[in-house]
Protein backbone atom coordinates (compact mmCIF):
# COMPACT_ATOMS: atom_id res chain seq x y z
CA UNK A 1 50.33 -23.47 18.25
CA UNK A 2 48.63 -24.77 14.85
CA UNK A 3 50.18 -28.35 14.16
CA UNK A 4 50.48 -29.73 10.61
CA UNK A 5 50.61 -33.34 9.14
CA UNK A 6 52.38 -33.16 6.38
CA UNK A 7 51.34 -37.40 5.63
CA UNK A 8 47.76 -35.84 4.99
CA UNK A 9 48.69 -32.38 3.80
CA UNK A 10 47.51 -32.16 -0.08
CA UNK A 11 49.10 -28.66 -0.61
CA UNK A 12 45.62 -26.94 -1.22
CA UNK A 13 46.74 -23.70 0.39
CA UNK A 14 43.03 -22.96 1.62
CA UNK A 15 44.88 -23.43 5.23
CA UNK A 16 47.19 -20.14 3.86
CA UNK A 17 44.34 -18.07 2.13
CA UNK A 18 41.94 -17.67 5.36
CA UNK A 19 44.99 -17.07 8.16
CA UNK A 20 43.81 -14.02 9.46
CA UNK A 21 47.57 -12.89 10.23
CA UNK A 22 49.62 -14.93 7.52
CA UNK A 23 51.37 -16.75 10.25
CA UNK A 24 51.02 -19.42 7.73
CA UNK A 25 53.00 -19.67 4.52
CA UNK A 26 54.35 -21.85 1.23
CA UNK A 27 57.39 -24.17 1.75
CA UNK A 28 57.68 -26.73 -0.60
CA UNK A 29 54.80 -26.38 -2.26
CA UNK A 30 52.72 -26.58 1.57
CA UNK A 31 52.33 -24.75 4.72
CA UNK A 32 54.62 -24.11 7.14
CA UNK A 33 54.67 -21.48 9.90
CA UNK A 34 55.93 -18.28 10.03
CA UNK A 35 59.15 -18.48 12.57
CA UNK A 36 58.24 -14.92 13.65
CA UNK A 37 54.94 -14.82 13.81
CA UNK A 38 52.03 -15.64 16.65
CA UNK A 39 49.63 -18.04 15.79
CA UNK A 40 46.24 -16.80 17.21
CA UNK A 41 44.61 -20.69 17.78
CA UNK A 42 41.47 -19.49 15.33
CA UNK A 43 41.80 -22.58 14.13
CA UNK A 44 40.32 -21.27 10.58
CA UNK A 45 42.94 -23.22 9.07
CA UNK A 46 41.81 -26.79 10.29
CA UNK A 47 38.51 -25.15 9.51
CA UNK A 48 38.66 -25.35 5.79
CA UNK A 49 41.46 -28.04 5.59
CA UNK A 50 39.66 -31.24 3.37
CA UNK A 51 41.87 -33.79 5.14
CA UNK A 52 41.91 -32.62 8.52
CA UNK A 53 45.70 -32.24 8.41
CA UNK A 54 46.11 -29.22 10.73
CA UNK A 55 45.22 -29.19 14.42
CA UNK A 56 46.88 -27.80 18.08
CA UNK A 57 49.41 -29.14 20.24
CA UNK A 58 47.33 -28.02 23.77
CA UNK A 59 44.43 -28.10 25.36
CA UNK A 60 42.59 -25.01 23.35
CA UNK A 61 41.67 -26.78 20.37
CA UNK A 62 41.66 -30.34 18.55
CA UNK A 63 40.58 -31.73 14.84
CA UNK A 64 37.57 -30.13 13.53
CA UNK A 65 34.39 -32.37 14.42
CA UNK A 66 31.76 -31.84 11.17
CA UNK A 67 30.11 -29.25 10.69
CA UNK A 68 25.96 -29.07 12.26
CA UNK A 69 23.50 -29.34 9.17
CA UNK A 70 21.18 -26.96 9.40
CA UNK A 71 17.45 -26.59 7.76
CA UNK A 72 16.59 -24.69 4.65
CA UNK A 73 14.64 -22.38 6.49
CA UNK A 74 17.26 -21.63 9.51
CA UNK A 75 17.42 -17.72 9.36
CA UNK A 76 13.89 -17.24 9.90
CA UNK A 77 14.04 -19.53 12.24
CA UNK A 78 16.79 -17.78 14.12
CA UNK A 79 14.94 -14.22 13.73
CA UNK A 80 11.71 -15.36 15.01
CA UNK A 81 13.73 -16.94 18.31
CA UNK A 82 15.24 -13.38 18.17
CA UNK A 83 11.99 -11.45 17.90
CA UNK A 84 11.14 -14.33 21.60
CA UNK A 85 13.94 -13.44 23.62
CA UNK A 86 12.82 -11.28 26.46
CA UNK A 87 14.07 -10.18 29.88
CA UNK A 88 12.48 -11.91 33.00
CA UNK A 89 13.36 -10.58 36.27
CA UNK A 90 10.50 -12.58 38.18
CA UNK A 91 11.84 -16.43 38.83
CA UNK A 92 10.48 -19.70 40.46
CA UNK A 93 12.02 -21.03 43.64
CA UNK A 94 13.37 -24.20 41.10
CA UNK A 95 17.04 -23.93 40.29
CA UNK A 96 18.06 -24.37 36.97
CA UNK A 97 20.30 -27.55 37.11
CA UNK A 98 24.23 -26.69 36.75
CA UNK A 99 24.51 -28.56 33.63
CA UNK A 100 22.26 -26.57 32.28
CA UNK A 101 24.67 -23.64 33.02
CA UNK A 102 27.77 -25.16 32.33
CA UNK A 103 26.79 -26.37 29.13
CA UNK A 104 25.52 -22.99 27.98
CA UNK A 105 28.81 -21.43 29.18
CA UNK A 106 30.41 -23.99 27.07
CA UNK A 107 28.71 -22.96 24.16
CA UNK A 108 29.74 -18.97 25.05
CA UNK A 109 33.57 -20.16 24.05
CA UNK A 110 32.70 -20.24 20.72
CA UNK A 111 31.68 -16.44 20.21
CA UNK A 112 33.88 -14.18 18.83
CA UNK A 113 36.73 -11.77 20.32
CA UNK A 114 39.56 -10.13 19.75
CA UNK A 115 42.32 -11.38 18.34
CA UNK A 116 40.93 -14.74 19.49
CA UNK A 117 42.04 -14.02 22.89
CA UNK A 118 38.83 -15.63 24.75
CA UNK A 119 39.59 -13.42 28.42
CA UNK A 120 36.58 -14.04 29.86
CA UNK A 121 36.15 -15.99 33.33
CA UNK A 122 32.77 -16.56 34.73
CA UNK A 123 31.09 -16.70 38.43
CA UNK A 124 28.16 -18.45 38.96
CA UNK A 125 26.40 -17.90 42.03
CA UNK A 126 23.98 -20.23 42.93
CA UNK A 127 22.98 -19.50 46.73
CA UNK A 128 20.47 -17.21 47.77
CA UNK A 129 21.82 -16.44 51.01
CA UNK A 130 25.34 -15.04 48.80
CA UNK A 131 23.07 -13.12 46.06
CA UNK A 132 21.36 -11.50 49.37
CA UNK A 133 24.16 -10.73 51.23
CA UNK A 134 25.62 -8.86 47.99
CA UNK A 135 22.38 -6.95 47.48
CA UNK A 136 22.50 -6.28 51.44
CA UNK A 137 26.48 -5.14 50.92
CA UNK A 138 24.85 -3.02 47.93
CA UNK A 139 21.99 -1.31 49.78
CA UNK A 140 24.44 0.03 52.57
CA UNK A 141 26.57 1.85 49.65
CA UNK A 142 23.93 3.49 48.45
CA UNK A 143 23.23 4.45 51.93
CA UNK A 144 26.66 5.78 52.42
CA UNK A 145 27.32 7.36 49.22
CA UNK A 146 24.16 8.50 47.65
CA UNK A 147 25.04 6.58 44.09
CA UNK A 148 21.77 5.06 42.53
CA UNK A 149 19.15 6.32 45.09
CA UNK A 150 16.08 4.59 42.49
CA UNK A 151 17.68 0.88 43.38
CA UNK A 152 16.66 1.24 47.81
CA UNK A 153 13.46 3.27 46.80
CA UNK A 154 12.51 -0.01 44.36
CA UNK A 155 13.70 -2.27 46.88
CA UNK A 156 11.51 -0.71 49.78
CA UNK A 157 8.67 -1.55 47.51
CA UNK A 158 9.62 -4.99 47.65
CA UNK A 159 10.92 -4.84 44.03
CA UNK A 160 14.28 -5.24 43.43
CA UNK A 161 16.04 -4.03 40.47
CA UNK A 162 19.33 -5.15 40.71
CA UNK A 163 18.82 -9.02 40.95
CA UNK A 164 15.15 -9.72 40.53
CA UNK A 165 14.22 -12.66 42.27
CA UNK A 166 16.78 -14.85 40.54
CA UNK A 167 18.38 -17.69 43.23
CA UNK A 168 20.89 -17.91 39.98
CA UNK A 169 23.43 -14.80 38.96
CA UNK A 170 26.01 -15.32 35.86
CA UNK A 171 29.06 -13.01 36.54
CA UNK A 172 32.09 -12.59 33.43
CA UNK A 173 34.98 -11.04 34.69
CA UNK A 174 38.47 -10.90 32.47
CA UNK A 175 41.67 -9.83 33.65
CA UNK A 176 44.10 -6.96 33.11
CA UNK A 177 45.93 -8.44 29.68
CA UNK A 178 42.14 -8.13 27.73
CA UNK A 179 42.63 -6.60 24.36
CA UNK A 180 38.70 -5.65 24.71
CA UNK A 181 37.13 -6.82 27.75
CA UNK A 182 33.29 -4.83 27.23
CA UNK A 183 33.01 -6.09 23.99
CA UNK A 184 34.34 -9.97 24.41
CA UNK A 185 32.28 -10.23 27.46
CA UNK A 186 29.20 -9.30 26.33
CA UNK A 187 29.41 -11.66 22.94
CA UNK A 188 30.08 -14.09 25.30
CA UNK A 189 27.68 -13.73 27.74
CA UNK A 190 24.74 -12.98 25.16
CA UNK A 191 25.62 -16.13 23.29
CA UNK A 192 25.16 -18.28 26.74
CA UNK A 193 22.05 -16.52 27.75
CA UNK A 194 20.37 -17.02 24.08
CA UNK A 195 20.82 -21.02 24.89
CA UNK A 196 19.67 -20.49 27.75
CA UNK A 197 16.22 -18.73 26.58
CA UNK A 198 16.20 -21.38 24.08
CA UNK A 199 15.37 -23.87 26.77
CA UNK A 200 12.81 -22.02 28.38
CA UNK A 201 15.36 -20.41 30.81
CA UNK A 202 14.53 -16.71 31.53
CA UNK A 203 17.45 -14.17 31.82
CA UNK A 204 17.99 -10.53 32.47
CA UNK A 205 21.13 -8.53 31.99
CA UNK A 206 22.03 -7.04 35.11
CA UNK A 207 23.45 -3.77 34.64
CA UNK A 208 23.38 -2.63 38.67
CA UNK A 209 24.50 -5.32 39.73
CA UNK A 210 27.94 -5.00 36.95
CA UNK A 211 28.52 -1.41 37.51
CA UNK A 212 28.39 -1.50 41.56
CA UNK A 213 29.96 -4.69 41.78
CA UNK A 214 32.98 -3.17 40.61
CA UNK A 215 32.57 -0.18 42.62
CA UNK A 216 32.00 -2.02 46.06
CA UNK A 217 35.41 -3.31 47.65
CA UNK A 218 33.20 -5.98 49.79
CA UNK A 219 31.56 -7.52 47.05
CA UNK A 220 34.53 -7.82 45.02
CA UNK A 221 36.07 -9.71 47.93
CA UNK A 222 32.81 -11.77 48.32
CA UNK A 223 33.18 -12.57 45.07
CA UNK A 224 36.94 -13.35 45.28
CA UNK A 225 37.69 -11.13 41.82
CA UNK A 226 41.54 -11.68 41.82
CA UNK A 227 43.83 -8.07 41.60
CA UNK A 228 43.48 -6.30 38.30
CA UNK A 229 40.10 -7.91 37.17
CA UNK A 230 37.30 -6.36 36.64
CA UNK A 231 33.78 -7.79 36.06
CA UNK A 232 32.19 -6.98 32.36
CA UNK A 233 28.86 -8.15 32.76
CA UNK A 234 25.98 -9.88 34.73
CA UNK A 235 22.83 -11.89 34.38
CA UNK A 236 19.92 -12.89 36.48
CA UNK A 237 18.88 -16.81 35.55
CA UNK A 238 15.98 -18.74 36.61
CA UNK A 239 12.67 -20.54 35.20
CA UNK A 240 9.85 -17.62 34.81
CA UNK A 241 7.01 -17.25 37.08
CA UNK A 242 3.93 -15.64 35.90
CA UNK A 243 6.00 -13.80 33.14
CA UNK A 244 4.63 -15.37 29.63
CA UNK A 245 4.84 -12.91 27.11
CA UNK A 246 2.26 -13.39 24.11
CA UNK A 247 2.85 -9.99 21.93
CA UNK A 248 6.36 -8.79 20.01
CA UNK A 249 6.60 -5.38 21.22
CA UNK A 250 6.41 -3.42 17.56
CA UNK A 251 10.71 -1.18 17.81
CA UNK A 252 8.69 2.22 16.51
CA UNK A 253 12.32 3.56 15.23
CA UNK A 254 14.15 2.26 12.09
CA UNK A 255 17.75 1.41 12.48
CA UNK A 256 19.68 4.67 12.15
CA UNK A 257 21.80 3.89 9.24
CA UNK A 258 24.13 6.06 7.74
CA UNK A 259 25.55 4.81 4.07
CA UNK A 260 28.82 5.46 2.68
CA UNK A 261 28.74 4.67 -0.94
């Protein structure tokens, strides 16, 4: 729950005018909170406060740091790095150092979701022997059932489509409470990869890998998913090998846009 400091409060309101749910409102000419309403911990109130009088009373939040100062020319800097990111599925041997992953993970907590719930949990596999044994545990379903015949035809080839050659796999899973676990997920996980990529990490979304990991009672126990969780979304990490791109493919199609004026 939002705290307030009522010493440093100057009874701007700004705190009032950008809570999302009004859980915030005038007493005595300052904020107070709403007895029966749920603070969501956006912490757009502390946000916009001048005198860092509002904060939280646990461990999701504290008082705002300041705010990153960023170059005149930032948004074409952030669409060229856009117009970069590509999906590498071959990978050095080299394992990308765990504080490398952890602090891109960190970063993901800071993408939107709904309601501000933050669900998702992450695994990080980071032995090859586990990522084979789920690809082996994957290879005898399709066997058995038939699903996704293209993935053992590829992988007799020696190319495997479901985990490249990464010795590094990024799980999110949430749990059965999610207001929108797709959608969080993926903001989340597409966040940490772009940090990733900005450090010369290469990444590829693993969609195989999501889908049968769900389907695939051994692999869910490999992975130790608890009861009622379901994973949302993968992604093969490692440093490239041999896989420098030098062209932005041309997108031939305009964005289907439909106006309503």
């Amino acid at each position: 729950m939002v705290t307030i400091d009522s010493d440093k409060c100057i009874g701007c309101q700004r705190c009032i005018f950008v809570c999302p749910f009004t859980v915030l409102e005038v007493k005595d000419g300052k904020p107070s909170i709403h007895p029966e309403k749920q603070c969501l911990n956006c912490m757009h109130c502390a946000a916009v406060c001048p005198e860092k009088a509002l904060g939280l009373d646990s461990e999701k939040g504290t008082l705002p740091g300041e705010l990153p100062l960023l170059p005149e020319n930032f948004s074409g800097m952030l669409e060229d790095f856009l117009f970069l990111r590509r999906s590498y599925r071959h990978f050095k041997p080299e394992p990308v150092p765990k504080e490398e992953l952890e602090h891109a993970l960190h970063v993901a907590a800071w993408a939107p979701s709904a309601k501000n719930q933050h669900p998702t949990k992450w695994i990080v596999i980071n032995q090859v022997d586990k990522i084979q044994e789920i690809m082996h545990l994957i290879l005898q379903y399709i066997e058995k059932t038939g699903i996704s015949p293209e993935v053992a035809k590829e992988y007799e080839h020696g190319n495997n489509v479901v985990m490249g050659t990464a010795n590094t796999i990024i799980m999110s899973y949430t749990g059965p409470n999610a207001i929108n676990p797709p959608v969080d997920s993926a903001l989340a996980l597409y966040t940490a990869e772009l940090i990733l990529q900005s450090k010369g990490i290469g990444t590829c979304w693993a969609g195989y890998l999501t889908r049968l990991s769900n389907q695939i009672p051994e692999v869910r126990e490999l992975l130790q998913l608890p009861e009622g969780c379901q994973i949302c979304s993968a992604l093969m990490v490692g440093y490239p090998e041999n896989e420098t791109y030098i062209h932005i493919p041309n997108r031939k199609k305009k964005p289907a846009i439909r106006w309503i004026e």
